[in-house]
PDB file of N, CA and C in Angstrom:
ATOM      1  N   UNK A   1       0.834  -1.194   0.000  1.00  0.00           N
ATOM      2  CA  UNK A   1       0.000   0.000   0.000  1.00  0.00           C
ATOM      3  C   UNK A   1       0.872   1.248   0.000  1.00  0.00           C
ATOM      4  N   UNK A   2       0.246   2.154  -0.647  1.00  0.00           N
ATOM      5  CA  UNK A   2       0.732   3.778  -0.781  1.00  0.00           C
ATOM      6  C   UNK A   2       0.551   4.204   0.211  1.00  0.00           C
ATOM      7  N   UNK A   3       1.374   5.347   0.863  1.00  0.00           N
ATOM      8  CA  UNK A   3       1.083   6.311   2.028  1.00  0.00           C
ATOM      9  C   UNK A   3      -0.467   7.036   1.687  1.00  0.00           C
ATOM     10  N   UNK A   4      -0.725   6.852   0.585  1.00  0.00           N
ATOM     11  CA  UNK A   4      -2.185   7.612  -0.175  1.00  0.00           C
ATOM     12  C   UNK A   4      -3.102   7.145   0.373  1.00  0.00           C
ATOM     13  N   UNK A   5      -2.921   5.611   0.433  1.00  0.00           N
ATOM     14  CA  UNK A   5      -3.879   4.735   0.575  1.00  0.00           C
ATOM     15  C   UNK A   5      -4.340   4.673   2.016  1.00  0.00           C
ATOM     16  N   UNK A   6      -3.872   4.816   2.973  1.00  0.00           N
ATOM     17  CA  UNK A   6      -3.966   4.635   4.477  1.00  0.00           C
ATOM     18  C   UNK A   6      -5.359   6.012   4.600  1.00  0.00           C
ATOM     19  N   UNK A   7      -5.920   6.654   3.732  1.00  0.00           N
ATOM     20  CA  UNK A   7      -7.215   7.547   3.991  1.00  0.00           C
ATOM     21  C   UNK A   7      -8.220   6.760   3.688  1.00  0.00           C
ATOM     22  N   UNK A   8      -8.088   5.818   3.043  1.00  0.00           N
ATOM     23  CA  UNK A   8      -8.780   4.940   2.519  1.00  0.00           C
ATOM     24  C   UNK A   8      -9.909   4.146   3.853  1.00  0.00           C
ATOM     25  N   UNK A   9      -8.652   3.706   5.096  1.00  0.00           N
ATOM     26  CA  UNK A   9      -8.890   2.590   5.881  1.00  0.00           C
ATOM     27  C   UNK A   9      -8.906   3.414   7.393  1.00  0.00           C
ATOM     28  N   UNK A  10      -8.698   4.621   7.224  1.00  0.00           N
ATOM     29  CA  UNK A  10      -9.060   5.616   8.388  1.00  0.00           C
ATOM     30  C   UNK A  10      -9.919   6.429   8.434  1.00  0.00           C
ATOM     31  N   UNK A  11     -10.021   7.062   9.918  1.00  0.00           N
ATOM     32  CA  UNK A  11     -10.963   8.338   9.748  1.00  0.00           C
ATOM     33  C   UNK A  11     -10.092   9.379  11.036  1.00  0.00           C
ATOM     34  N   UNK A  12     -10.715  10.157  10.473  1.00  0.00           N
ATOM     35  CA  UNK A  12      -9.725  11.254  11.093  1.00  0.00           C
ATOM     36  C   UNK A  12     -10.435  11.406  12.713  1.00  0.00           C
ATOM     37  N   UNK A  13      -9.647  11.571  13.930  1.00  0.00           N
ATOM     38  CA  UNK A  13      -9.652  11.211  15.175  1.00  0.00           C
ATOM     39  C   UNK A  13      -8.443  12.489  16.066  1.00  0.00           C
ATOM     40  N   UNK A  14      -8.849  12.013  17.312  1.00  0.00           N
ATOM     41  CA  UNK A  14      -7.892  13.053  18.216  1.00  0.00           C
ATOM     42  C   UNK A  14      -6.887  12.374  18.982  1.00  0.00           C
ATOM     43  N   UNK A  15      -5.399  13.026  18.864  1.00  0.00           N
ATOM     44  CA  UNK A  15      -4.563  12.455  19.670  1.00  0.00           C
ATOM     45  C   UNK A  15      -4.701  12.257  20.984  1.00  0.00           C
ATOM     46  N   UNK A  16      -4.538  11.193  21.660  1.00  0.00           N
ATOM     47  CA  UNK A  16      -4.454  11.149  22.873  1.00  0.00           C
ATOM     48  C   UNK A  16      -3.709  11.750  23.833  1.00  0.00           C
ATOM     49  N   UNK A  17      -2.528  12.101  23.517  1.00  0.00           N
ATOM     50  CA  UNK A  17      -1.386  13.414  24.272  1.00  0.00           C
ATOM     51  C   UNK A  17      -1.529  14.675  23.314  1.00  0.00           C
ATOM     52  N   UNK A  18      -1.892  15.008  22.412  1.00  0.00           N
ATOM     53  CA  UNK A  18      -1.781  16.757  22.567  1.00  0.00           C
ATOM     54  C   UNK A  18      -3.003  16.857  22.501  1.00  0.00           C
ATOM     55  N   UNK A  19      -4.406  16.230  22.034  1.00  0.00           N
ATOM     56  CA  UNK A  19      -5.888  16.435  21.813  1.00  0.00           C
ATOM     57  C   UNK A  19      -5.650  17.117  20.055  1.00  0.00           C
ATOM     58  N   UNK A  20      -4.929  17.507  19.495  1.00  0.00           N
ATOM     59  CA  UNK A  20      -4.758  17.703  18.095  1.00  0.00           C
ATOM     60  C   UNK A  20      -5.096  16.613  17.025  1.00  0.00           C
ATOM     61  N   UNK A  21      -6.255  17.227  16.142  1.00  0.00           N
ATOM     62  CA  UNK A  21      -6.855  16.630  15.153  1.00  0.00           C
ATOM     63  C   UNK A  21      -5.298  15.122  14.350  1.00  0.00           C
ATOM     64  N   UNK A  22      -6.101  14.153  14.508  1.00  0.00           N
ATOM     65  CA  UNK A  22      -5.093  13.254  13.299  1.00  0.00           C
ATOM     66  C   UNK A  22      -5.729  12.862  12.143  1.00  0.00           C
ATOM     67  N   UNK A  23      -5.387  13.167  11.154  1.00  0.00           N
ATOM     68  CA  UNK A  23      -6.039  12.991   9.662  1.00  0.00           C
ATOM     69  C   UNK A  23      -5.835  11.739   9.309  1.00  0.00           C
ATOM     70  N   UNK A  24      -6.961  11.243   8.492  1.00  0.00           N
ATOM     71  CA  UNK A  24      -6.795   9.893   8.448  1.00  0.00           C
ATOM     72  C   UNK A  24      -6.178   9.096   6.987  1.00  0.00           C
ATOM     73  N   UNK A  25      -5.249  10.121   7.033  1.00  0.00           N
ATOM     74  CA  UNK A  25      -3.833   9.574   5.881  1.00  0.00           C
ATOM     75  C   UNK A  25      -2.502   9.502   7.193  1.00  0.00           C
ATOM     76  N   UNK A  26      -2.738  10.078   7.996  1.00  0.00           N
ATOM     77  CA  UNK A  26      -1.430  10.331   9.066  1.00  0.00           C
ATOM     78  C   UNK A  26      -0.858   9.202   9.646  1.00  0.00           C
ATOM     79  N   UNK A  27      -0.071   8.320   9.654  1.00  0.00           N
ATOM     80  CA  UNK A  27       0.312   7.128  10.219  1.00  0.00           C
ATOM     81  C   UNK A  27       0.591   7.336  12.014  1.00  0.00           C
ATOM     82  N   UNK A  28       0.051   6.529  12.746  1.00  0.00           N
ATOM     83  CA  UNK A  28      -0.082   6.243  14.136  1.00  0.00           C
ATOM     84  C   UNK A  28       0.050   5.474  14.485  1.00  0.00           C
ATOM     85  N   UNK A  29       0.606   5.364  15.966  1.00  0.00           N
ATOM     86  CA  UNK A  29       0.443   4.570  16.623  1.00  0.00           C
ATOM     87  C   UNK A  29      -0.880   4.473  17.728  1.00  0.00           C
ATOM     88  N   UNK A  30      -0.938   2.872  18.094  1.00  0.00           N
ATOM     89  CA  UNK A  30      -2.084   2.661  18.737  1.00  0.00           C
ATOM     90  C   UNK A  30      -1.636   1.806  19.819  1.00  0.00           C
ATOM     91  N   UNK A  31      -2.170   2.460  20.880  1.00  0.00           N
ATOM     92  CA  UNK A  31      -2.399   1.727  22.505  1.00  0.00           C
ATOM     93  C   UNK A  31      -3.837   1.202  23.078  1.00  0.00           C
ATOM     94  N   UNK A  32      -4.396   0.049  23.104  1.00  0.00           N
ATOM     95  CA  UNK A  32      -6.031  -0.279  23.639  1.00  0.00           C
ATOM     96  C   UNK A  32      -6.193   0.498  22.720  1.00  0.00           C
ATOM     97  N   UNK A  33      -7.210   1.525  23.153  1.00  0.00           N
ATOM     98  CA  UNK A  33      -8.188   2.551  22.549  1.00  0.00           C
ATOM     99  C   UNK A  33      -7.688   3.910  22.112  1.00  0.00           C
ATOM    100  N   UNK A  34      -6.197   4.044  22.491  1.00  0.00           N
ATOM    101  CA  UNK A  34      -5.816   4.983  22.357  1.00  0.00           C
ATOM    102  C   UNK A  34      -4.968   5.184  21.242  1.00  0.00           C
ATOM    103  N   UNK A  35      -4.973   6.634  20.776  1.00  0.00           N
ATOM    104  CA  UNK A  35      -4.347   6.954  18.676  1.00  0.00           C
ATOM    105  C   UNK A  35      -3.205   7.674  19.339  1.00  0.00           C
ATOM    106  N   UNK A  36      -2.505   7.726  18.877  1.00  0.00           N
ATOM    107  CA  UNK A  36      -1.212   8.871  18.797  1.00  0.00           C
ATOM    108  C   UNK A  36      -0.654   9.354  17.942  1.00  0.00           C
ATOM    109  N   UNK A  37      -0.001  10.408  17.217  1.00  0.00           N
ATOM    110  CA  UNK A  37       0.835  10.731  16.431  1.00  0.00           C
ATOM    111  C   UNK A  37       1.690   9.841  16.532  1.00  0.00           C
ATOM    112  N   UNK A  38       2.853  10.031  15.473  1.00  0.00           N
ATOM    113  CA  UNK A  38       4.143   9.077  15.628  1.00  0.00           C
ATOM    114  C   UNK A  38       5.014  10.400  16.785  1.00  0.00           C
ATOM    115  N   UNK A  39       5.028  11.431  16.372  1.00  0.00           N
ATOM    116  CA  UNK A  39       5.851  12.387  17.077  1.00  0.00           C
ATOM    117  C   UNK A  39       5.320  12.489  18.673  1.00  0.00           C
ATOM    118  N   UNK A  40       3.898  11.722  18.845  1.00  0.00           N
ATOM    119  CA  UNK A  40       3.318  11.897  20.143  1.00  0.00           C
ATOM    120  C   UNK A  40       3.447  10.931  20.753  1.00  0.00           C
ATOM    121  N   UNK A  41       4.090   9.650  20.611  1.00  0.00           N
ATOM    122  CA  UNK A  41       4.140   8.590  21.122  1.00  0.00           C
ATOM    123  C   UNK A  41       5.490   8.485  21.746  1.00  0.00           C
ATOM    124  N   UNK A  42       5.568   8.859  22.506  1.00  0.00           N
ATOM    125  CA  UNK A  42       7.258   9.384  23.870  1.00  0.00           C
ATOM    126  C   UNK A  42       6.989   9.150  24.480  1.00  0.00           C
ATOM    127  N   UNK A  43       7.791   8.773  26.054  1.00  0.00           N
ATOM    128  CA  UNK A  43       7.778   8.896  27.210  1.00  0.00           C
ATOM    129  C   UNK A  43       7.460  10.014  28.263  1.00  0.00           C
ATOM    130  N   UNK A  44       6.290   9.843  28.826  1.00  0.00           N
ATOM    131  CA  UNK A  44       5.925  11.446  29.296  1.00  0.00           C
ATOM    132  C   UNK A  44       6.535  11.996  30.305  1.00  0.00           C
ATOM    133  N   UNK A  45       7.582  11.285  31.146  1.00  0.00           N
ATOM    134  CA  UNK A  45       8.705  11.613  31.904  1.00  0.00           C
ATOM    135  C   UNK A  45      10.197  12.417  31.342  1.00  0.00           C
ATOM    136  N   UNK A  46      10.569  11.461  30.414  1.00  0.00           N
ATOM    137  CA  UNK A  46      12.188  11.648  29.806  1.00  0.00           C
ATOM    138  C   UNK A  46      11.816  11.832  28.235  1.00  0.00           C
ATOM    139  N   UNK A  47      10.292  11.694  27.918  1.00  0.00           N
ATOM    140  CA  UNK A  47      10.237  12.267  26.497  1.00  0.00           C
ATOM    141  C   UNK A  47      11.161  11.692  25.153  1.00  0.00           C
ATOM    142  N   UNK A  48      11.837  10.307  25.690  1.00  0.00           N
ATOM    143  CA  UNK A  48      11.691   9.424  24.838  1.00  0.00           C
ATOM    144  C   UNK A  48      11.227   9.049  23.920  1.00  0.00           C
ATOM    145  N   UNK A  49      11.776   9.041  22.555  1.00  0.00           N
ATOM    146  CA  UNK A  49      10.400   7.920  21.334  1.00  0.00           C
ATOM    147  C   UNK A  49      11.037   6.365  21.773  1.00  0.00           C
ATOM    148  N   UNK A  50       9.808   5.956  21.663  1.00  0.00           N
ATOM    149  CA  UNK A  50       9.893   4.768  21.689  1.00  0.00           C
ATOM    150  C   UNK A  50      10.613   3.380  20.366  1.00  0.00           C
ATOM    151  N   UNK A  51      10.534   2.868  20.460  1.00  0.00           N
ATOM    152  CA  UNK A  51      11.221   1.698  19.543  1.00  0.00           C
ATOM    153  C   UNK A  51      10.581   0.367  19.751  1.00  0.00           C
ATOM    154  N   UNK A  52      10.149  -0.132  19.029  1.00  0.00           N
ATOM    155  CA  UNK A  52       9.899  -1.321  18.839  1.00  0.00           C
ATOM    156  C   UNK A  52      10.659  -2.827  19.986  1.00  0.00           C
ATOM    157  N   UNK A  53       9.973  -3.109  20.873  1.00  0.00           N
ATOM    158  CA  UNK A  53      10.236  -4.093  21.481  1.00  0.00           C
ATOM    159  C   UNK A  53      10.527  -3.607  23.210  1.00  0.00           C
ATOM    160  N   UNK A  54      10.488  -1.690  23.040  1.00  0.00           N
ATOM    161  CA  UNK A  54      10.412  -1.021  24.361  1.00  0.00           C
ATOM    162  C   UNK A  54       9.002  -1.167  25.298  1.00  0.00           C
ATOM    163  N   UNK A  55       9.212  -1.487  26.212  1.00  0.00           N
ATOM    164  CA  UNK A  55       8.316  -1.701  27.320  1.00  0.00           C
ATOM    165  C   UNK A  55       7.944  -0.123  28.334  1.00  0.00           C
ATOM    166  N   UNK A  56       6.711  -0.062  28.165  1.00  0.00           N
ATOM    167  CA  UNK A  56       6.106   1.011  28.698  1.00  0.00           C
ATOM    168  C   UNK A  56       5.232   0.861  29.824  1.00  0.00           C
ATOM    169  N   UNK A  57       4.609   1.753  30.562  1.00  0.00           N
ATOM    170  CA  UNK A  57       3.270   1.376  31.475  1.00  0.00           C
ATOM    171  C   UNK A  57       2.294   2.191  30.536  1.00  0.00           C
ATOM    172  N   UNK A  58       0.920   2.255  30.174  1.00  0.00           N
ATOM    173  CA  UNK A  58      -0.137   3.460  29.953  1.00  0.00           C
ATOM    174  C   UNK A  58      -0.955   3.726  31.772  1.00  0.00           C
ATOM    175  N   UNK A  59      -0.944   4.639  31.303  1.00  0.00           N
ATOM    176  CA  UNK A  59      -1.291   5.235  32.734  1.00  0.00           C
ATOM    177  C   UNK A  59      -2.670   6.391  32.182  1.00  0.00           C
ATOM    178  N   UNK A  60      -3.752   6.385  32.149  1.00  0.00           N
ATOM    179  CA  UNK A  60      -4.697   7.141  31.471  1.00  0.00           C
ATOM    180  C   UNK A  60      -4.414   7.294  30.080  1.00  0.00           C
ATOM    181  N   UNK A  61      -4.063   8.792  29.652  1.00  0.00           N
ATOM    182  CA  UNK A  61      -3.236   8.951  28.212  1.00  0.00           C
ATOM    183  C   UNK A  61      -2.157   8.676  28.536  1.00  0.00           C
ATOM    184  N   UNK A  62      -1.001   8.895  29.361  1.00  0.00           N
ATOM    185  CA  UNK A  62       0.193   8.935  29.740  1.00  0.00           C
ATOM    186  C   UNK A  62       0.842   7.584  29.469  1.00  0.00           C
ATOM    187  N   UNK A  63       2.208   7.627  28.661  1.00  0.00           N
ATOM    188  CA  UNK A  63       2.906   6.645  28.119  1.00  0.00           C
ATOM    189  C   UNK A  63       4.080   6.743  29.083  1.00  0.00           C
ATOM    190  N   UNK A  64       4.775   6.004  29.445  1.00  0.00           N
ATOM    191  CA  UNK A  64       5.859   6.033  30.585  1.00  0.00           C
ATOM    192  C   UNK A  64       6.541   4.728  30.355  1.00  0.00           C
ATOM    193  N   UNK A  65       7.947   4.951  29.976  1.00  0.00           N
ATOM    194  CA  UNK A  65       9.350   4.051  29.666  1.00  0.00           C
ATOM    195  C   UNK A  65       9.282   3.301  31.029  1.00  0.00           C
ATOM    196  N   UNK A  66       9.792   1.788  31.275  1.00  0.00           N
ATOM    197  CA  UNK A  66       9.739   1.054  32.271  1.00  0.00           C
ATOM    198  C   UNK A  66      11.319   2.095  32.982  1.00  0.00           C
ATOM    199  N   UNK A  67      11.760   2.316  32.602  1.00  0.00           N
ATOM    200  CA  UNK A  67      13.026   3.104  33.461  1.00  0.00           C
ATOM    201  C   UNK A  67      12.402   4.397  33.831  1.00  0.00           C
ATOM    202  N   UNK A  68      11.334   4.844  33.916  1.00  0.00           N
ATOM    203  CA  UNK A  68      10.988   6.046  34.244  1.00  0.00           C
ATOM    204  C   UNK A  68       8.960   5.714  35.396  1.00  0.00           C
ATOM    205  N   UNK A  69       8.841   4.173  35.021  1.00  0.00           N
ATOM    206  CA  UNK A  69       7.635   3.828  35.689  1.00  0.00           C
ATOM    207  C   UNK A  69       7.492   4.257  37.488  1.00  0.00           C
ATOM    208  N   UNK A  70       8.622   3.656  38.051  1.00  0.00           N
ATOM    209  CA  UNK A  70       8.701   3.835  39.078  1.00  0.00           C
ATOM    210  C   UNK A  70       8.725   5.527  40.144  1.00  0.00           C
ATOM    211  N   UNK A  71       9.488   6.485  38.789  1.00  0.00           N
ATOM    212  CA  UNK A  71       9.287   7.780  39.479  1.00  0.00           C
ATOM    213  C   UNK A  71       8.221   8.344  38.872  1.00  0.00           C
ATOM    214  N   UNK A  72       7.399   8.217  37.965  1.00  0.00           N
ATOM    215  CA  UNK A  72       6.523   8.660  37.838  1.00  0.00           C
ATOM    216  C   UNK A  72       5.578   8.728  38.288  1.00  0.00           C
ATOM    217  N   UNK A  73       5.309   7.290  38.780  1.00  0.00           N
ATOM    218  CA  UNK A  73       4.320   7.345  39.696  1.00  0.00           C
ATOM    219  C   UNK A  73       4.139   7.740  41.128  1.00  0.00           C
ATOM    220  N   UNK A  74       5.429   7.947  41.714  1.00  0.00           N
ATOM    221  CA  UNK A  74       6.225   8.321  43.041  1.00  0.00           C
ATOM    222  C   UNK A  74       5.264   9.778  42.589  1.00  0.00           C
ATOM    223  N   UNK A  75       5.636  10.333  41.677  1.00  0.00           N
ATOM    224  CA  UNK A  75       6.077  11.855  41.833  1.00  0.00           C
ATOM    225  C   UNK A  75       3.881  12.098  41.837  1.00  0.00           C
ATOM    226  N   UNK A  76       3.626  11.711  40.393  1.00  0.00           N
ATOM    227  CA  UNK A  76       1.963  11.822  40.581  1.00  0.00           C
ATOM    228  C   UNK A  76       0.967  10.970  41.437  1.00  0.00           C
ATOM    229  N   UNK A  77       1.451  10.712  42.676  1.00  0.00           N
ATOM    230  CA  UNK A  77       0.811  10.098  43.935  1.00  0.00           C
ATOM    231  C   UNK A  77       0.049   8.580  43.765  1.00  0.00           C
ATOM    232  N   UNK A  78       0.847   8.065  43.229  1.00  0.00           N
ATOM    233  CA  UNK A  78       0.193   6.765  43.092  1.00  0.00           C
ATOM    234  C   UNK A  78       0.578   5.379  43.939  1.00  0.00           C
ATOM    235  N   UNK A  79       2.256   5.960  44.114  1.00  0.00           N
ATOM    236  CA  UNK A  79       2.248   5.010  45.522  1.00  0.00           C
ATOM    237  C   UNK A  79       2.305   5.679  46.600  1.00  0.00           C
TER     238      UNK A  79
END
């Protein structure tokens, strides 16, 4: 398939970290229920992109690197 083609099999939707429109030619990533940009799909601690085979927590919208799970949640009151 063409990058053309991906409007075809989408519909245009809202990012889950900035709330900014994603057009449905735009390639994303997907968590459960959740869309992302490719540029929106980081670590919301150290702001990391991610890579293929990296291990994360989702935490609401919030994406968080397993090296950053533990203070994140320290810091936004979860333990």
């Amino acid at each position: 398939l063409c990058r053309c083609c991906f409007r075809l099999f989408g519909q245009d939707g809202l990012c889950a970290s900035c709330d900014k429109r994603i057009r449905a030619y735009e390639m994303t990533m997907r968590v459960k229920d959740k869309v992302y940009h490719l540029e929106c799909f980081k670590c919301a601690a150290c702001q990391k992109h991610f890579c293929v085979g990296d291990r994360y927590l989702l935490i609401n919208s919030d994406i968080v690197c397993e090296q950053d799970i533990y203070e994140w949640t320290k810091i936004n009151g979860m333990i």
